[in-house]
Protein backbone atom coordinates (compact mmCIF):
# COMPACT_ATOMS: atom_id res chain seq x y z
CA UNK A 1 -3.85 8.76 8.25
CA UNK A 2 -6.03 10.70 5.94
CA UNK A 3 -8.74 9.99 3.26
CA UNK A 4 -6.64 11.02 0.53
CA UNK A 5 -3.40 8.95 1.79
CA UNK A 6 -5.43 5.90 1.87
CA UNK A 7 -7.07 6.59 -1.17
CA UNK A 8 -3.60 6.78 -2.67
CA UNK A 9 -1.64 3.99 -0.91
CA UNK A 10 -5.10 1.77 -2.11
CA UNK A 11 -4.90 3.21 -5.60
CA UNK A 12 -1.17 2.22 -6.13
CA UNK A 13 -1.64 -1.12 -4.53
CA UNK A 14 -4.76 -1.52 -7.58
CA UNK A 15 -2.56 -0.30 -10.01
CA UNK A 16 0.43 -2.87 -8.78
CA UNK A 17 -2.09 -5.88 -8.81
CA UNK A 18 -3.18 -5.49 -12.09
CA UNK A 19 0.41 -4.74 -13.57
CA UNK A 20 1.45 -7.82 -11.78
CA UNK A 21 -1.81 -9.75 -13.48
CA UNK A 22 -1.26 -8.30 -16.66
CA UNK A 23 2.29 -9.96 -16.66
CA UNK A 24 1.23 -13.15 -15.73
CA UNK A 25 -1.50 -12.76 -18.49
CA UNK A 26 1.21 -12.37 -20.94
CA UNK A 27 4.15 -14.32 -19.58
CA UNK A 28 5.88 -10.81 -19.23
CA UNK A 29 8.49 -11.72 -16.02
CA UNK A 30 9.38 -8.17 -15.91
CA UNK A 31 6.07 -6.44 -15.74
CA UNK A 32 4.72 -9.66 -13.44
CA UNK A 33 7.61 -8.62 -10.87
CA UNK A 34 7.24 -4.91 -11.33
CA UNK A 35 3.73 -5.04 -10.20
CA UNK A 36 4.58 -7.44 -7.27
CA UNK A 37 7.19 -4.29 -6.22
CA UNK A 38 4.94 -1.86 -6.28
CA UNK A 39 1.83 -3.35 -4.66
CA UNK A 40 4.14 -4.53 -1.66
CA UNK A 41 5.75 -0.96 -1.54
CA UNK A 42 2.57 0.34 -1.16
CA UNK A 43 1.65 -1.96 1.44
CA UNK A 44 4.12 -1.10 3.26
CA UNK A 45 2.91 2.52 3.00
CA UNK A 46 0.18 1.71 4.79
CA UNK A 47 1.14 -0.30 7.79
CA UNK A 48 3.01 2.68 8.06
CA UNK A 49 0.35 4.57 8.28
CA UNK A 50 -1.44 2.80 10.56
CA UNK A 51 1.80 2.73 13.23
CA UNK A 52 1.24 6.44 12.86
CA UNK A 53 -2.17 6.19 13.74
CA UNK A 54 -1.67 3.75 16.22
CA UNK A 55 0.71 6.19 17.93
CA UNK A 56 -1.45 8.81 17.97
CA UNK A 57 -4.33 6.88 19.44
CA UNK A 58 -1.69 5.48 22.33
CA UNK A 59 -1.13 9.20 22.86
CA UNK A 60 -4.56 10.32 23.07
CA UNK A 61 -5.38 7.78 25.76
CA UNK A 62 -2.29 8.77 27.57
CA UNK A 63 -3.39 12.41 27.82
CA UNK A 64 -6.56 12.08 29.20
């Protein structure tokens, strides 16, 4: 996984926490569960990610 993917997938997790906060701040359901969506969706992103990279690495040791 690159630098910039993780920076990314981190970013919209951030930006999902603090929607989600927000919500519960001001008793806004919607928002609250909107930010719970997209933090796990980009959590999921990353474990992704790091099956990819796990994948590669179980390659690498493979071919040498």
């Amino acid at each position: 996984m690159g630098f910039k993917d993780k920076a990314e997938h981190k970013a919209e997790e951030a930006k999902g926490i603090a929607k989600e906060k927000y919500g519960e701040a001001t008793d806004n359901e919607r928002l609250e569960a909107e930010g719970a969506a997209e933090r796990a969706a980009a959590k999921v992103k990353q474990a992704g990610e790091h099956v990819k990279d796990a994948g590669r690495n179980v390659r690498d040791a493979v071919e040498r």
